[in-house]
Protein backbone atom coordinates (compact mmCIF):
# COMPACT_ATOMS: atom_id res chain seq x y z
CA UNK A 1 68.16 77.09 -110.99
CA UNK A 2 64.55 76.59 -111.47
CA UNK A 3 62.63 77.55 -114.38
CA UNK A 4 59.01 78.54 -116.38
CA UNK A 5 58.93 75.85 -118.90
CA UNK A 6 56.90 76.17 -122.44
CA UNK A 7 55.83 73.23 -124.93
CA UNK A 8 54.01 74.52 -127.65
CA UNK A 9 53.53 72.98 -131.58
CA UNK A 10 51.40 73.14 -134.20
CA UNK A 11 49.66 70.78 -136.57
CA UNK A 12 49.84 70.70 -139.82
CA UNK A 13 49.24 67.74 -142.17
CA UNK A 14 51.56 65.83 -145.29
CA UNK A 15 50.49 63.54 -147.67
CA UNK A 16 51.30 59.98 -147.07
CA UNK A 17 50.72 58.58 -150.17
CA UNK A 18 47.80 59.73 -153.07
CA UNK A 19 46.88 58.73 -156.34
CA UNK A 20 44.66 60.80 -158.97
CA UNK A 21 42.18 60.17 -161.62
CA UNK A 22 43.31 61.12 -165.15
CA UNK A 23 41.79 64.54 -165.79
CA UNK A 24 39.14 62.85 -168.30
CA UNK A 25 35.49 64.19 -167.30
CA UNK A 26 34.31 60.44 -166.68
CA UNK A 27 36.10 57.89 -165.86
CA UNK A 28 35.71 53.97 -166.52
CA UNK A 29 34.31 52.20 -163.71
CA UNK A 30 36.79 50.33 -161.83
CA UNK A 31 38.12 50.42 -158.11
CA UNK A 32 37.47 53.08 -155.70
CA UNK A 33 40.75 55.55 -155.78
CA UNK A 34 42.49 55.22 -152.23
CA UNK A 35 43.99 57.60 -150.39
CA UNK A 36 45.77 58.32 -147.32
CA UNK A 37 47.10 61.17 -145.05
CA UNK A 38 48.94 61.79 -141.75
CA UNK A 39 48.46 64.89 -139.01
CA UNK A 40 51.88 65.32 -137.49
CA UNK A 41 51.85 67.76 -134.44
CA UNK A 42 55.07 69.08 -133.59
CA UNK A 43 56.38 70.18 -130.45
CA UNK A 44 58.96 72.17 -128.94
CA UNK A 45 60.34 72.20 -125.32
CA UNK A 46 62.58 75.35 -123.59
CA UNK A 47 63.01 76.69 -120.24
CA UNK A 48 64.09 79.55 -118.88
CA UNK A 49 65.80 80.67 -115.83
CA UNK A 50 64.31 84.34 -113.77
CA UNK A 51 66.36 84.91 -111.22
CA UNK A 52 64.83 87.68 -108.79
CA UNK A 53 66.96 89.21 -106.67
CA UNK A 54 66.10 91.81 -103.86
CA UNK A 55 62.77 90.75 -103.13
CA UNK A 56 62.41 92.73 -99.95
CA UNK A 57 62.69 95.86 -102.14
CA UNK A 58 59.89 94.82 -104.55
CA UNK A 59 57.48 93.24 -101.92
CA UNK A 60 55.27 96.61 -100.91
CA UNK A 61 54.67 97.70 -104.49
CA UNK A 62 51.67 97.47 -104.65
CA UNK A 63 48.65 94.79 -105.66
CA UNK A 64 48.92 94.32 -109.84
CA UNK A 65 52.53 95.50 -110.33
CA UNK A 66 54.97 92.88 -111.35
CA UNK A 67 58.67 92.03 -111.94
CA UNK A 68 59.26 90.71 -115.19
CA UNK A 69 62.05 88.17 -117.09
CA UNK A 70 63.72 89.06 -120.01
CA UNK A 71 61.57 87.86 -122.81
CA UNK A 72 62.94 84.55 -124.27
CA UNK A 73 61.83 82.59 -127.61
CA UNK A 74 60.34 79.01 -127.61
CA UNK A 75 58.67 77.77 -130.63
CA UNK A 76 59.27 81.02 -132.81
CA UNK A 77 56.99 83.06 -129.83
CA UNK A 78 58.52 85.47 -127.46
CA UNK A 79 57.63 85.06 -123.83
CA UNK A 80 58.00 86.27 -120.45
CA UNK A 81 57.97 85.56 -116.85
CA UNK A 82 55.56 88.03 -114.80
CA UNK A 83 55.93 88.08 -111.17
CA UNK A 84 53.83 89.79 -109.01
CA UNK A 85 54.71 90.03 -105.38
CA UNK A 86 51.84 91.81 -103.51
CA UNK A 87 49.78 89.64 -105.67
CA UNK A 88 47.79 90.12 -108.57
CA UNK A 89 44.32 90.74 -107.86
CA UNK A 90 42.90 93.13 -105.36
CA UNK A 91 40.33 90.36 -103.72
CA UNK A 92 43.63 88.70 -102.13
CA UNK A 93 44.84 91.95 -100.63
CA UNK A 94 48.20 90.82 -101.38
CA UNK A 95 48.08 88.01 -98.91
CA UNK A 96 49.86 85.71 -102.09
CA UNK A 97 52.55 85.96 -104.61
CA UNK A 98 51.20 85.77 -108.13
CA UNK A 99 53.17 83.95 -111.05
CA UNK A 100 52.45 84.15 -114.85
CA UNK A 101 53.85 83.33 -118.03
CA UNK A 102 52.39 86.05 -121.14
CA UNK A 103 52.96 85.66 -124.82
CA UNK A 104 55.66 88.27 -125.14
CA UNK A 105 55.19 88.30 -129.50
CA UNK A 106 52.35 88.30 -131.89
CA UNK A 107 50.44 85.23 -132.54
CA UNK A 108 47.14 83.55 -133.04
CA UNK A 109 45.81 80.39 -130.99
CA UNK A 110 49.93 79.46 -130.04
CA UNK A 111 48.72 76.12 -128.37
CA UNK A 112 51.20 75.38 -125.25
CA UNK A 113 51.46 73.49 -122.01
CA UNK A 114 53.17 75.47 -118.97
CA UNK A 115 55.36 74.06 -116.02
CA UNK A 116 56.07 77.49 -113.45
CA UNK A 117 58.79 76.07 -110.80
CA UNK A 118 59.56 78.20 -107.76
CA UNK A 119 63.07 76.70 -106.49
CA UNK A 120 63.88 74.77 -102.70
CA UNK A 121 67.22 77.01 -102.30
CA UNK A 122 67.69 74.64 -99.39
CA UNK A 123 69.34 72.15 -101.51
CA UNK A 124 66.50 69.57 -100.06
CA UNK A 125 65.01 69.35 -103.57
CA UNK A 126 61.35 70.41 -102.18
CA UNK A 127 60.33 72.71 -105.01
CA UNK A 128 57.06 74.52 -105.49
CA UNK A 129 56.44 73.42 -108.89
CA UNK A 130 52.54 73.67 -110.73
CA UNK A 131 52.67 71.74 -113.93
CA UNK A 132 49.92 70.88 -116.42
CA UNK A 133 52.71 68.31 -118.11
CA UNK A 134 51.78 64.45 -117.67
CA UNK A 135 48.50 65.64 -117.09
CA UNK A 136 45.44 65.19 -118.86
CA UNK A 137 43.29 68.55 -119.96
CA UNK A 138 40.19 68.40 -121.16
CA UNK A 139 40.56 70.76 -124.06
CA UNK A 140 44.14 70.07 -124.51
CA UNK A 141 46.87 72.84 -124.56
CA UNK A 142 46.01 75.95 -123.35
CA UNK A 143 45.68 78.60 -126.63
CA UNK A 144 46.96 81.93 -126.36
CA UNK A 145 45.23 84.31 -129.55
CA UNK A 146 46.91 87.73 -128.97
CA UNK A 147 50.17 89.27 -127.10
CA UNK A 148 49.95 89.82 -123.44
CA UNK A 149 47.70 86.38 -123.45
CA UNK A 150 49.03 85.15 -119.61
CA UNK A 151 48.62 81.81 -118.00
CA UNK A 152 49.30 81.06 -114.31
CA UNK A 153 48.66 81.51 -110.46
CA UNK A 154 46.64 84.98 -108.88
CA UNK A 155 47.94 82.38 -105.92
CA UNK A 156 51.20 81.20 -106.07
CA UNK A 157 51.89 81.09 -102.62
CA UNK A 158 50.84 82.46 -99.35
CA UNK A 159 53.78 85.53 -99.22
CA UNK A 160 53.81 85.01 -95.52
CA UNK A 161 55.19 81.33 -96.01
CA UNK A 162 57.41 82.60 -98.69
CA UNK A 163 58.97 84.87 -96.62
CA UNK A 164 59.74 82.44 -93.99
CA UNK A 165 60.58 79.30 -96.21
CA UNK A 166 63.44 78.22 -98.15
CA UNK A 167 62.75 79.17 -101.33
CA UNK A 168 63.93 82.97 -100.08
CA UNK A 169 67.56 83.26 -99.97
CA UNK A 170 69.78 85.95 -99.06
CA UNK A 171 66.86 87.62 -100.44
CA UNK A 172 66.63 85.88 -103.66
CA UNK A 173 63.76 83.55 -105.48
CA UNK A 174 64.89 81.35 -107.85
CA UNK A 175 61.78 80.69 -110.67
């Protein structure tokens, strides 16, 4: 099965090693006191599995209206999977398949990198995947302030080559 994948991590920093001056209000003149920190930024990888199945009853819905995962947790934030399959935006008139991932929890700037997969059910390993890991951006991670914050594709894919390819399966998608 294919999957949305999340890495997100904060930074925070520790000391590394310190040293103080006694708590006299002048000190003798001697060496310069040294001091040293590090920044570690953690990170934290998950995936998760939306399996959509009966897409010939969603397709027709309507432009903006989605399907959406079960929320799932990665880094201590909820999140979910939003598909949309008349698209999401009226200027397409539903001539794609839309594909978002939205903070599903409260948070402020939750700093992540996405990978949204759509799955070759062919077993030829030719999956639509759009990934922003091993890449370099600019401002780094994307940063998502508030719930609902979404990241992805208004176009996905063309629907009308989705319909006829192999990532639809006895009408099923596998994201």
């Amino acid at each position: 099965m294919g999957s949305g994948r999340v890495c997100g991590g904060g930074t925070f920093a520790r000391p590394f090693s310190s040293s103080s001056s006694s708590p006299h209000l002048s000190a003798p003149p001697g060496p310069p006191t040294e001091t040293a920190s590090t920044s570690v930024t953690d990170t934290v990888n998950g995936s998760h599995h939306f399996k959509i199945d009966g897409y010939s009853l969603l397709k027709g819905m309507g432009i903006g209206k989605y399907t959406a995962s079960d929320t799932f947790t990665v880094g201590g934030y909820d999140w979910a999977i939003y598909f949309y399959p008349d698209g999401k935006s009226l200027e397409d008139g539903a001539t794609y398949v839309s594909l978002f991932l939205a903070l599903a929890s409260e948070g402020t700037d939750v700093r992540a990198l996405f990978e949204l997969t759509l799955l070759d059910q062919s077993g030829k390993e030719r999956h639509k995947v759009h990934s922003h890991f091993g890449r370099t951006l600019e401002g780094g991670p994307y940063t998502l302030k508030y719930r609902g914050s979404m990241w992805g594709y208004k176009r996905f894919f063309r629907r009308t080559t989705l319909e006829t390819s192999e990532y639809l399966k006895d009408d099923c998608l596998l994201l």
